[in-house]
Structure formats: structure tokens, C-alpha cells
N, C-alpha and C. Protein backbone atom coordinates (compact mmCIF):
# COMPACT_ATOMS: atom_id res chain seq x y z
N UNK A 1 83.07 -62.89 -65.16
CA UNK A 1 82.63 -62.61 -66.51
C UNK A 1 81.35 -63.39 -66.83
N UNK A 2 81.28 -64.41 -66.33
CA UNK A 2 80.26 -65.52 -66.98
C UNK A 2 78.63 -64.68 -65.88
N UNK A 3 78.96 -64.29 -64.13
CA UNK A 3 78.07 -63.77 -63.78
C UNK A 3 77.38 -62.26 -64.51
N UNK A 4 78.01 -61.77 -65.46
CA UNK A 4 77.98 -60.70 -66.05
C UNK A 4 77.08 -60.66 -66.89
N UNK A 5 77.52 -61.92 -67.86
CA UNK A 5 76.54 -62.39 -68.79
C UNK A 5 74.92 -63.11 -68.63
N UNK A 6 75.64 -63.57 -67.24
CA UNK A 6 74.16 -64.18 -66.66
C UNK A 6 73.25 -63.00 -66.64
N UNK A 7 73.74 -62.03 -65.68
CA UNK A 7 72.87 -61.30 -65.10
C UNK A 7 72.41 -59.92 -66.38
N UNK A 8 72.96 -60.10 -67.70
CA UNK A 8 72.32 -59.72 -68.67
C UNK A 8 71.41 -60.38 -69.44
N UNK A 9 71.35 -61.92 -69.56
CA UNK A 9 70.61 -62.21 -70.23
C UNK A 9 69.12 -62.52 -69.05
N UNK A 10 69.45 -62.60 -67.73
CA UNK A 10 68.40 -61.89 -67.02
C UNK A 10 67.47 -60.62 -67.41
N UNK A 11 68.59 -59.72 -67.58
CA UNK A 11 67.59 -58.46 -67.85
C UNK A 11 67.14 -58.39 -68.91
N UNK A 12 67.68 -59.14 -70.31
CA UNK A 12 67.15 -59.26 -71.53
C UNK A 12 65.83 -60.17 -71.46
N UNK A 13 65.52 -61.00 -70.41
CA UNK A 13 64.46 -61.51 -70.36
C UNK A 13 63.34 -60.83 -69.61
N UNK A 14 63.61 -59.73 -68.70
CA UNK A 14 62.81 -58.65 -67.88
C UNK A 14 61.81 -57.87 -68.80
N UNK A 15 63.31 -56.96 -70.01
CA UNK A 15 62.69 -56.31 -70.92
C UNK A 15 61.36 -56.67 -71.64
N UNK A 16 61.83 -58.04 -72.66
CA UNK A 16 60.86 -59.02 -72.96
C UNK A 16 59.45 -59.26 -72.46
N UNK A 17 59.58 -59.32 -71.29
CA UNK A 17 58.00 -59.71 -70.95
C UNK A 17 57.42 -58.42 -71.09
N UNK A 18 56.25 -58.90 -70.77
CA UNK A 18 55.25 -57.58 -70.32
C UNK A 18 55.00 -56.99 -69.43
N UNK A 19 54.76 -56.18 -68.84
CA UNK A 19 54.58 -55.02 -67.98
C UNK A 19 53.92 -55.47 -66.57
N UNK A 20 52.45 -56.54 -67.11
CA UNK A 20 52.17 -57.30 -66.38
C UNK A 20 52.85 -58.11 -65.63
N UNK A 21 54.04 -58.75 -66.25
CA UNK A 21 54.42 -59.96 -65.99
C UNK A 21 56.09 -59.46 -64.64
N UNK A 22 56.20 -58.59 -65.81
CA UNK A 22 57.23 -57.92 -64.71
C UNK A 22 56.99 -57.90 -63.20
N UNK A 23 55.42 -57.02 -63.20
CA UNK A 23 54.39 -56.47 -61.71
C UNK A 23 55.03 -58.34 -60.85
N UNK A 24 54.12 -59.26 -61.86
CA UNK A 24 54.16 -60.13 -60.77
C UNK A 24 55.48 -60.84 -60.56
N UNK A 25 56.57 -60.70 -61.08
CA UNK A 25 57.59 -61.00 -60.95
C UNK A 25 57.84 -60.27 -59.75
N UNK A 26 57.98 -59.33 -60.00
CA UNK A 26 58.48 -58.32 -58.78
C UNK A 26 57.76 -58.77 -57.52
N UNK A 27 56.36 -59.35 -57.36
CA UNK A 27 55.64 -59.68 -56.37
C UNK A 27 55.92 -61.03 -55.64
N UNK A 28 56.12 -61.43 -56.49
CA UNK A 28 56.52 -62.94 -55.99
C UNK A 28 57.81 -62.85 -55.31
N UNK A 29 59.48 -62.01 -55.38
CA UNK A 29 59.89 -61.68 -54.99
C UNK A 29 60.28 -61.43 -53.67
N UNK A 30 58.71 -60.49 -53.31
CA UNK A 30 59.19 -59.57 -52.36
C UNK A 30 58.42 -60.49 -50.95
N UNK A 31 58.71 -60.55 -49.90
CA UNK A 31 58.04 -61.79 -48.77
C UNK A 31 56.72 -61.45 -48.07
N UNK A 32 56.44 -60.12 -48.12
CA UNK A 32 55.37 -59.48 -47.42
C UNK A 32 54.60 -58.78 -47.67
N UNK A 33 53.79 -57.97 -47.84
CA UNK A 33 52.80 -57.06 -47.85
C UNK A 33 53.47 -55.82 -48.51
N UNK A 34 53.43 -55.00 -49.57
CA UNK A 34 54.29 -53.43 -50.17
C UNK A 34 54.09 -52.74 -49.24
N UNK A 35 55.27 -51.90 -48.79
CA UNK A 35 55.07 -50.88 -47.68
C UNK A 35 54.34 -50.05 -48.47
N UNK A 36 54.18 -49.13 -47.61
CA UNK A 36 53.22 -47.50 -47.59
C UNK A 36 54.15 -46.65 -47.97
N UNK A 37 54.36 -45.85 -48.91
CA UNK A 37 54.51 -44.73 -49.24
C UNK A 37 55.28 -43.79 -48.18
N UNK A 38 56.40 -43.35 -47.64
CA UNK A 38 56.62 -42.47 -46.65
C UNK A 38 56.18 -41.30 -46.99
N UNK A 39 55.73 -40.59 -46.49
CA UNK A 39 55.93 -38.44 -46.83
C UNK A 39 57.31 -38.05 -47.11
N UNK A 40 57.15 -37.80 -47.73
CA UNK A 40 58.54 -37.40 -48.38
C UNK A 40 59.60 -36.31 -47.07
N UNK A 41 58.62 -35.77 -46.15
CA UNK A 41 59.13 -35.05 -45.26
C UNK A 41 58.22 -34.99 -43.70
N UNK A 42 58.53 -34.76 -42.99
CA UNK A 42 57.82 -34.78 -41.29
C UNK A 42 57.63 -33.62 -41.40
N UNK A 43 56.24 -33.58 -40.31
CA UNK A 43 55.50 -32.32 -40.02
C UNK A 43 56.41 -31.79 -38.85
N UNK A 44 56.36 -30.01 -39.03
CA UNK A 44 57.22 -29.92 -38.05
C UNK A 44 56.53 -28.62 -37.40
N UNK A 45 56.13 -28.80 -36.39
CA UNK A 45 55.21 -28.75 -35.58
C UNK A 45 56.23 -28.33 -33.55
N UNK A 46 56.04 -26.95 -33.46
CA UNK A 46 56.45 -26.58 -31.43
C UNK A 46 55.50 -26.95 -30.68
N UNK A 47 55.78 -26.63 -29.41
CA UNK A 47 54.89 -27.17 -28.58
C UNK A 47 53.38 -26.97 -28.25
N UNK A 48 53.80 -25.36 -29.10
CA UNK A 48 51.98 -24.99 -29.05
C UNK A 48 51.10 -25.18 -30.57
N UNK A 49 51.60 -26.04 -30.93
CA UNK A 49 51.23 -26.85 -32.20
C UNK A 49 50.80 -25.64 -33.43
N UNK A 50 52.04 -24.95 -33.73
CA UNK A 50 51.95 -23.69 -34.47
C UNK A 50 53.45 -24.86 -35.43
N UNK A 51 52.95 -24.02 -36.94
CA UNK A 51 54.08 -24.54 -37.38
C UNK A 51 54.93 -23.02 -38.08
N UNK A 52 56.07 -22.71 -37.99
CA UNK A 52 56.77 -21.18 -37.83
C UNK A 52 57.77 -21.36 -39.29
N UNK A 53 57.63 -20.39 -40.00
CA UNK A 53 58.51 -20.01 -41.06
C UNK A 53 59.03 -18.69 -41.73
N UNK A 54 60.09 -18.75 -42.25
CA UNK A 54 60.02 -17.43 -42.51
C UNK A 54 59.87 -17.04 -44.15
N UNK A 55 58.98 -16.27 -44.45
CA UNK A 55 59.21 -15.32 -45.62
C UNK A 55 60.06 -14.21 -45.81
N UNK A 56 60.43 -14.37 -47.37
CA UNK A 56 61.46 -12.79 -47.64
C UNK A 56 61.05 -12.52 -49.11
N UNK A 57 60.66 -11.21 -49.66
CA UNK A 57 60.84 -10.50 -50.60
C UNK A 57 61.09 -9.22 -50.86
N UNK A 58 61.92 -8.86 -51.57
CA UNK A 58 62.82 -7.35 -51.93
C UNK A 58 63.37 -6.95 -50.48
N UNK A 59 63.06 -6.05 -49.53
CA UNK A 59 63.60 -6.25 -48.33
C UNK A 59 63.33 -6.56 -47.16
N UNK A 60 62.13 -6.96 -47.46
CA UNK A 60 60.63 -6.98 -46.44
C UNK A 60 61.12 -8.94 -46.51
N UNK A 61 60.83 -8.87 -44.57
CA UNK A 61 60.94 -10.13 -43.61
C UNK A 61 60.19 -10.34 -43.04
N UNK A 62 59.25 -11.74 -42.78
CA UNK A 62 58.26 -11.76 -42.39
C UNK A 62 58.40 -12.79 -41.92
N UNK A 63 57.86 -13.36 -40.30
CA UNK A 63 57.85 -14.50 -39.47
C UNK A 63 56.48 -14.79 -39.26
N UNK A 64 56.31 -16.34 -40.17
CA UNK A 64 55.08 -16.62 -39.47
C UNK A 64 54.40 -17.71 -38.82
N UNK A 65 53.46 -17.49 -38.05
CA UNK A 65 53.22 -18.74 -37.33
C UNK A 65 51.88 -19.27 -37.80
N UNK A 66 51.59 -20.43 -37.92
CA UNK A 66 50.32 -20.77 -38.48
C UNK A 66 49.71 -22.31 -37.76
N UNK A 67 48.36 -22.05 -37.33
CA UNK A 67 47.84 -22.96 -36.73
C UNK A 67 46.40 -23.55 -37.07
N UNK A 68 46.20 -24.23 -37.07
CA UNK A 68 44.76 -24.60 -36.94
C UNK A 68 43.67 -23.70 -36.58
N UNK A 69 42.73 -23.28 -37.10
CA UNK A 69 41.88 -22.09 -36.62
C UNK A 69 40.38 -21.96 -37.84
N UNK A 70 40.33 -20.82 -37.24
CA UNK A 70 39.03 -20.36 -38.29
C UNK A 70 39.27 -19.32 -39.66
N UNK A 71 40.73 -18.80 -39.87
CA UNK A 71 40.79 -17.85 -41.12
C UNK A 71 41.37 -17.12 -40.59
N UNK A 72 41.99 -16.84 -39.43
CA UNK A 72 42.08 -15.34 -38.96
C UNK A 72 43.66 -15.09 -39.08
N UNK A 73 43.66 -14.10 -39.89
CA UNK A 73 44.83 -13.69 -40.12
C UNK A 73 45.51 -12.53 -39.83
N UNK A 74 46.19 -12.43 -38.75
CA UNK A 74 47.17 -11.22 -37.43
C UNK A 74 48.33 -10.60 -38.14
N UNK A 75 48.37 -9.64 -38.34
CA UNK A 75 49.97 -9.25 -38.79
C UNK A 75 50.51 -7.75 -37.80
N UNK A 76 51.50 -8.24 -37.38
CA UNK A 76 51.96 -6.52 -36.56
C UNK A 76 50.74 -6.24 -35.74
N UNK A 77 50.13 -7.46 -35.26
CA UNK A 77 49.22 -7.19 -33.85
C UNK A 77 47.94 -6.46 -34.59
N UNK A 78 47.86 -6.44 -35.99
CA UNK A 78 46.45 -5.75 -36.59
C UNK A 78 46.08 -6.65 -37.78
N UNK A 79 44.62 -6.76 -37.54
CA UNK A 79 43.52 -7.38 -38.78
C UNK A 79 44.74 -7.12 -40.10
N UNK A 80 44.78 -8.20 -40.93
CA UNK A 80 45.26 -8.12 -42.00
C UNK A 80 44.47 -7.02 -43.09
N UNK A 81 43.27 -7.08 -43.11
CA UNK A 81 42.07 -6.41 -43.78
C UNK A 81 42.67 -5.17 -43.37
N UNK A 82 42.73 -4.51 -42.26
CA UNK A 82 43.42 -2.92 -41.65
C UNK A 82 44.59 -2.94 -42.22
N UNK A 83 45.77 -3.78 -42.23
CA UNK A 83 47.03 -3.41 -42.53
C UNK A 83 47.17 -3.47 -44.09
N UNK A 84 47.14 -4.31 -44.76
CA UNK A 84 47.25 -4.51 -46.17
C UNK A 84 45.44 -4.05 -46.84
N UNK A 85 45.59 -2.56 -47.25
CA UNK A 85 44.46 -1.62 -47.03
C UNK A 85 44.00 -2.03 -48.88
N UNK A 86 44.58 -2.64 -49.85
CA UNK A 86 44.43 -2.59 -51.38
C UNK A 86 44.38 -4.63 -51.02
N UNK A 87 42.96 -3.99 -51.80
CA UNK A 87 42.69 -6.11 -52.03
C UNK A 87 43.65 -6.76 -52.47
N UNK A 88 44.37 -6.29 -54.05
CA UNK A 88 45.01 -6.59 -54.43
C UNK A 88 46.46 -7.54 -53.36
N UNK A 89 46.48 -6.58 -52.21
CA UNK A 89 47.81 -7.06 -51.56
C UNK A 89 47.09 -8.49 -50.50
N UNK A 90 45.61 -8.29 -50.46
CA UNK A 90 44.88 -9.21 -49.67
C UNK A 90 44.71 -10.30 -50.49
N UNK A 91 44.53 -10.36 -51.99
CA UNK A 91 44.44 -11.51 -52.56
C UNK A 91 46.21 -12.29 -52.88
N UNK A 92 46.92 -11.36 -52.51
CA UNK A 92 47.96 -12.53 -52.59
C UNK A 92 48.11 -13.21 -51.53
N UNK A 93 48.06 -12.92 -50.33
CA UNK A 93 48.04 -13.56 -49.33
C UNK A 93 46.99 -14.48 -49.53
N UNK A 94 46.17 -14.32 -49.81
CA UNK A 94 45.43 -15.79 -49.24
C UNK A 94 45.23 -16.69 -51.01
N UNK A 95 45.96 -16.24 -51.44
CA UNK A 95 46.63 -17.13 -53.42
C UNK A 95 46.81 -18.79 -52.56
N UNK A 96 47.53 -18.37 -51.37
CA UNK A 96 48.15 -20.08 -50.60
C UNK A 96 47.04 -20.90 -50.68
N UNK A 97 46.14 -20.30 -49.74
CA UNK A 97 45.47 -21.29 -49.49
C UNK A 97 44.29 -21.72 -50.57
N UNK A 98 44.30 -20.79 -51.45
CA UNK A 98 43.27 -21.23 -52.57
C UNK A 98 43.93 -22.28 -53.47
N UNK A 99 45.25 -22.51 -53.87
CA UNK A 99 45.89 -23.61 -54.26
C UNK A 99 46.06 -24.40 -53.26
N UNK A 100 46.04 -24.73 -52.30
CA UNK A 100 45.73 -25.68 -51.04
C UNK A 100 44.61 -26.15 -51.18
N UNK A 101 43.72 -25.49 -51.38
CA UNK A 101 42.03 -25.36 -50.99
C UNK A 101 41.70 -25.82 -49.42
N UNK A 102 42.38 -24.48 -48.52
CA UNK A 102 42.56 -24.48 -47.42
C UNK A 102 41.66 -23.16 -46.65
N UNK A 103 40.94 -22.70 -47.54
CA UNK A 103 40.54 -21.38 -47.14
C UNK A 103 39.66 -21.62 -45.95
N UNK A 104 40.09 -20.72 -44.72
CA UNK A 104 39.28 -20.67 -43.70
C UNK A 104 39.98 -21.73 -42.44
N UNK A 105 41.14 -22.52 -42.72
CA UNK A 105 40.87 -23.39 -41.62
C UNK A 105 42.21 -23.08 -40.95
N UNK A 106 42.97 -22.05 -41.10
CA UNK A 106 44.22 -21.95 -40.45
C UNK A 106 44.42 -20.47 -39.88
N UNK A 107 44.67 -20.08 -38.73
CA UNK A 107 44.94 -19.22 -38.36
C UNK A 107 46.79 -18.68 -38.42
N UNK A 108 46.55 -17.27 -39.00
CA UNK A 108 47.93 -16.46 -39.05
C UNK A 108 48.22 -15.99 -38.25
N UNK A 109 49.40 -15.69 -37.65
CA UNK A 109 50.35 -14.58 -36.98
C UNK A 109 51.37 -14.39 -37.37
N UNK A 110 51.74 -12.96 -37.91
CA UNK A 110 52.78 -12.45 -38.78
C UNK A 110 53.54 -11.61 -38.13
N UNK A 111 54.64 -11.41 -38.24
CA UNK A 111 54.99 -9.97 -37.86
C UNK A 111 56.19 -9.56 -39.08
N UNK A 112 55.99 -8.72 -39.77
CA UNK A 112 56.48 -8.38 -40.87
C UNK A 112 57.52 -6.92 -40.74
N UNK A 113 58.70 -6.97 -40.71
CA UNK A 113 59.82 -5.52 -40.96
C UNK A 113 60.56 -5.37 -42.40
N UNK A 114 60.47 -4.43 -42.81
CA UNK A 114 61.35 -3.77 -43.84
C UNK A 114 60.63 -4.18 -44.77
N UNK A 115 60.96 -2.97 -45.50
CA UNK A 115 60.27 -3.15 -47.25
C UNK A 115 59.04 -2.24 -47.27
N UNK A 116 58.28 -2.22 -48.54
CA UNK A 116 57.39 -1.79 -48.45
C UNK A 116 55.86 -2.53 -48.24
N UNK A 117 54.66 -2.16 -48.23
CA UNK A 117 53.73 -2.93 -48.68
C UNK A 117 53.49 -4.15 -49.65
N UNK A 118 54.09 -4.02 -50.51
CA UNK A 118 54.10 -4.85 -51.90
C UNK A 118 54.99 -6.02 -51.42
N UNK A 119 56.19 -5.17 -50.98
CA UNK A 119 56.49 -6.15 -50.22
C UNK A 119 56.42 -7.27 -49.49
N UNK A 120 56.19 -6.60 -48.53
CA UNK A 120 55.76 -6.83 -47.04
C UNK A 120 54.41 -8.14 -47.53
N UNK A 121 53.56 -7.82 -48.24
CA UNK A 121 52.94 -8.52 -48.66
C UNK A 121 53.30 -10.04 -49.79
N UNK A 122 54.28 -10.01 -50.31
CA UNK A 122 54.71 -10.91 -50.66
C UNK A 122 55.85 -11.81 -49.97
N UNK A 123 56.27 -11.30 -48.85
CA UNK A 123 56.59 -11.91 -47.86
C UNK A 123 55.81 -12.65 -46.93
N UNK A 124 55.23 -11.97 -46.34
CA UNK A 124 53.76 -12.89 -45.85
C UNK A 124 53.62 -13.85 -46.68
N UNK A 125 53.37 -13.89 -47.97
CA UNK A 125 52.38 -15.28 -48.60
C UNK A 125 53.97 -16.07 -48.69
N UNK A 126 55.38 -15.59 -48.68
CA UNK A 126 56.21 -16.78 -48.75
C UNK A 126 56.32 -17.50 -48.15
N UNK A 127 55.43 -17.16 -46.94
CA UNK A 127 56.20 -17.37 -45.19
C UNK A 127 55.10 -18.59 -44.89
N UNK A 128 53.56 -17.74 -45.68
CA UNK A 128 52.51 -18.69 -45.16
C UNK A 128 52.48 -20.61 -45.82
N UNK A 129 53.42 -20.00 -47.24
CA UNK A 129 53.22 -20.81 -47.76
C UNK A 129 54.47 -22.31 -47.30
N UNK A 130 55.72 -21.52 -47.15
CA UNK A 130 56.69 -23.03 -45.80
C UNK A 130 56.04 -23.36 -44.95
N UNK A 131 55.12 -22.17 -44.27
CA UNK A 131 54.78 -22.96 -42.80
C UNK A 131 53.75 -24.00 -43.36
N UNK A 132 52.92 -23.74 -44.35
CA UNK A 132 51.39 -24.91 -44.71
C UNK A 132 52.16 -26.08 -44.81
N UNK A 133 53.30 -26.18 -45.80
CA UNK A 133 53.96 -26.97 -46.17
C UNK A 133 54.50 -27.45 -44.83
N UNK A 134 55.11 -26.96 -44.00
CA UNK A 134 55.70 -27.80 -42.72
C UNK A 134 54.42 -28.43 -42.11
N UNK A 135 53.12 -27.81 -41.81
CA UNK A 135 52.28 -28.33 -41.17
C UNK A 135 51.61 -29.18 -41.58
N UNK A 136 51.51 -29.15 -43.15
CA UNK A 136 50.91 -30.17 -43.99
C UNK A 136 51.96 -30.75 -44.95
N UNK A 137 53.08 -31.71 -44.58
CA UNK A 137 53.53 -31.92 -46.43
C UNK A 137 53.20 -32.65 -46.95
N UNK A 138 51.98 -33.26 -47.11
CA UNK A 138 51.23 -33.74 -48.38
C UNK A 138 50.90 -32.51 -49.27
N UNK A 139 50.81 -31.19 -49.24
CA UNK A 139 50.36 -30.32 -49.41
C UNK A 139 51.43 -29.42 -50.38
N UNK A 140 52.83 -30.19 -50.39
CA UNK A 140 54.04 -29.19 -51.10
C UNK A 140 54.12 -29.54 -52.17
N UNK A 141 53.85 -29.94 -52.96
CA UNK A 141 53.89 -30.64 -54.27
C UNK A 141 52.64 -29.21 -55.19
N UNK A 142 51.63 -29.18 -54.51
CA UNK A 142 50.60 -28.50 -54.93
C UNK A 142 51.43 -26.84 -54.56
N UNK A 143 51.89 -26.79 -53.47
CA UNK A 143 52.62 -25.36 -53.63
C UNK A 143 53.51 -24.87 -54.37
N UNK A 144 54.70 -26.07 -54.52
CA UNK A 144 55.42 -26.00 -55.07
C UNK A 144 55.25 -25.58 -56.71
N UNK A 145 54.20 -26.29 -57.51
CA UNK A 145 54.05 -26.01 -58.47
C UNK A 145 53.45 -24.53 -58.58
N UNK A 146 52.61 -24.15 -57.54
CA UNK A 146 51.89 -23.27 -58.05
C UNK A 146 53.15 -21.90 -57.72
N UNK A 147 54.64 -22.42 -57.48
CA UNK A 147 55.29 -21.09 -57.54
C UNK A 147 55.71 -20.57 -56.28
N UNK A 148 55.16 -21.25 -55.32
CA UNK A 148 55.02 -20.05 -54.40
C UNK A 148 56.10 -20.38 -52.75
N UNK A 149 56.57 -21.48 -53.14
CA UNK A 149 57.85 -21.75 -52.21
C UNK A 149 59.42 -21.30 -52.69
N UNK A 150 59.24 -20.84 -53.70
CA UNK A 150 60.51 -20.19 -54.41
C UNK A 150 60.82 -18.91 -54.11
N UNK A 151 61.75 -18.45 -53.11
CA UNK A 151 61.55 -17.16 -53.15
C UNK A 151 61.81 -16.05 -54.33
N UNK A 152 60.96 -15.12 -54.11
CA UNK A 152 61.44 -13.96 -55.43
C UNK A 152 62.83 -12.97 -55.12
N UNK A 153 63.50 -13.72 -55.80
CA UNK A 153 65.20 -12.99 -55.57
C UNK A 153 64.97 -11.59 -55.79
N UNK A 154 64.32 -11.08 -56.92
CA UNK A 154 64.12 -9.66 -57.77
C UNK A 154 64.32 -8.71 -56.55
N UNK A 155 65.13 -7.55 -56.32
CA UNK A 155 65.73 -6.55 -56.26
C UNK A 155 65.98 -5.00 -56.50
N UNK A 156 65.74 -4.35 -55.80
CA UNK A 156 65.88 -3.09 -56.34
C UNK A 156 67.74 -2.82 -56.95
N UNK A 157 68.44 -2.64 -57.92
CA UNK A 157 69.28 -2.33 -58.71
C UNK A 157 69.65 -0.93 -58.19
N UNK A 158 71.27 -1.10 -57.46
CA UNK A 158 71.69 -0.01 -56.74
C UNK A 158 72.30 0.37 -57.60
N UNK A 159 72.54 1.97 -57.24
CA UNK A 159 72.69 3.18 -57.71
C UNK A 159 73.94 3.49 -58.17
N UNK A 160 74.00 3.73 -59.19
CA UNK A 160 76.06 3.63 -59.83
C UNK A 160 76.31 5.31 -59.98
N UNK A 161 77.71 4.97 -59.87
CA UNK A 161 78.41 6.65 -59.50
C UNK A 161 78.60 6.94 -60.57
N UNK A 162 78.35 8.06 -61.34
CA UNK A 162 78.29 8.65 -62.68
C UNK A 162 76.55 8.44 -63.56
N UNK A 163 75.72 7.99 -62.51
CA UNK A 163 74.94 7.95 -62.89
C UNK A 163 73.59 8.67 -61.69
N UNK A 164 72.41 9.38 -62.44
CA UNK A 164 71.76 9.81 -61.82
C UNK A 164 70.59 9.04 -60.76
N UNK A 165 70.66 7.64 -61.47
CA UNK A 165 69.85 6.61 -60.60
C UNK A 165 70.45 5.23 -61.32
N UNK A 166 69.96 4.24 -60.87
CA UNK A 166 70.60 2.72 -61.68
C UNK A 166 71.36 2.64 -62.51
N UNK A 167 70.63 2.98 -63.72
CA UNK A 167 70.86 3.15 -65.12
C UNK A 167 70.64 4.55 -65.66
N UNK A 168 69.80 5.34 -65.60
CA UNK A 168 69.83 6.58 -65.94
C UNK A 168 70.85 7.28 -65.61
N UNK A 169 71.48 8.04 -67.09
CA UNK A 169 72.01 8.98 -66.91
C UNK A 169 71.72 10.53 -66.58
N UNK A 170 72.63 11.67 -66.40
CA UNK A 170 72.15 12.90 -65.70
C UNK A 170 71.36 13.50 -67.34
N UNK A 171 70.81 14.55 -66.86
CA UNK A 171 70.28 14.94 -68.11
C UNK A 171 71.52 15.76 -69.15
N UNK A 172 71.22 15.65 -70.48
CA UNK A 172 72.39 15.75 -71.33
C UNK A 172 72.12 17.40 -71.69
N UNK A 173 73.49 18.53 -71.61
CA UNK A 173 73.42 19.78 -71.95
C UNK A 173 74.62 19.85 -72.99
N UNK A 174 73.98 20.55 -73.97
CA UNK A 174 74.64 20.72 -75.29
C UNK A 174 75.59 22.04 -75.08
N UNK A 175 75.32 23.04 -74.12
CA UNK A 175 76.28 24.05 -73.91
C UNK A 175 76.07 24.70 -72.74
């Protein structure tokens, strides 16, 4: 009981000081030099120094590998520019690396099944965006916020019996 009290009117004297005083309290303390900061996580990195992840949105799966390079981005063995034919689907893919501010220095290889384009394309940028993060994680904090390690659950809404699609009903006849 009495160590109880001690070790409160300790902390009632912590509160008390100042902010300053605390710092050097704490310094005097400690015997050596403040460590360094760990990364919150290890780079994770195969043997051919590619770092591999996967993306998923609506039904579209996408594996990708990402390395050190000049920009060049492979999907299904064709120029991304050829396959994803609407900018629109080209500027999400590379959304990653402009919140990185990585543009140009990593090379893609994708190979993307199921779904559609829209898809398919927002799979890619899920995929690109774990692997940056595995290859870089100083770099997840900045992804993370910008959204883009979360996958998008959203769904196409299957088809109910008594109904002509999702939610729509058949068309209504009065006689």
C-alpha cells in the first residue's frame, strides 16, 4: 500500500513539471544513446528482387510483380497503354505512384483474370499498391491514407427469384 502511494505521488510530480523537464528526466534515465526508430514492417523482397502481391476488385484478380525499373508497365504479356485502351482506366493505375511520387522508377508485371475492364483495372492498382508497400514500407502510411490498400468489397447484387434483376421487379400488367 505505502509502494502505491509512493509511486503516485511520483507521478503527481511527473505531471507537474514541464514538458521540458520530463524530456530530461527521461534522458538521464536511460544509459545510452535513443535507439532508431524500427520500420514498422520488413521489405519483402524473392530472389529476383521483385516484390509480388495480389490485387482484387468486383471479380477481377490480379498478380503483381514489381521491381525496380524505368516505368514499364506489362499486363497479360501486353503494353498496359494496348490493354487498358480508356485513359481513364490508365490514370488509375498509375494514382499509386503519384501519391508515392514514384512515377517512372518501378517496373510492372501483371497478369490479371476475371471481371471486367473497370475492373480488372482496379485490381491492378490494388495489387501495385501492397507490392510498393512490401518493397518500400516507409511508403504505407502515404498509401494507406490515400485509400488505396483497402480493398473495394463493392459487388455486383445477385439476382432474387421473383424478381426480374436484383431489385427490379417484372413489369406490372393491369389485365
Amino acid at each position: 500500500m505505502a509502494d502505491e502511494r509512493q509511486s503516485l505521488a511520483d507521478l503527481g510530480n511527473v505531471i507537474s513539471q514541464t514538458p521540458d523537464a520530463v524530456v530530461a528526466a527521461a534522458d538521464t534515465n536511460n544509459s545510452g544513446p535513443a535507439p532508431e526508430p524500427a520500420p514498422l514492417r520488413e521489405q519483402e523482397i524473392d530472389a529476383q528482387g521483385r516484390a509480388y502481391a495480389t490485387g482484387r476488385r468486383k471479380d477481377a484478380v490480379a498478380r503483381v510483380w514489381l521491381k525496380p525499373g524505368t516505368g514499364k508497365i506489362t499486363i497479360n504479356g501486353r503494353d498496359f497503354e494496348n490493354y487498358f485502351a480508356r485513359p481513364t482506366l490508365r490514370l488509375v493505375i498509375n494514382q499509386v505512384f503519384g501519391v508515392a511520387e514514384r512515377e517512372g522508377q518501378y517496373d510492372v508485371v501483371a497478369t490479371v483474370k476475371g471481371g471486367g475492364l473497370s475492373g480488372q483495372a482496379g485490381a491492378v492498382k490494388h495489387g501495385i499498391s501492397q507490392a510498393i508497400t512490401k518493397y518500400e514500407p516507409i511508403l504505407r502510411t502515404q498509401v494507406k491514407r490515400a485509400g488505396f490498400l483497402t480493398r473495394d468489397s463493392r459487388t455486383v447484387e445477385r439476382k432474387k427469384y421473383g424478381r426480374a434483376k436484383a431489385r427490379r421487379s417484372f413489369q406490372f400488367s393491369k389485365r
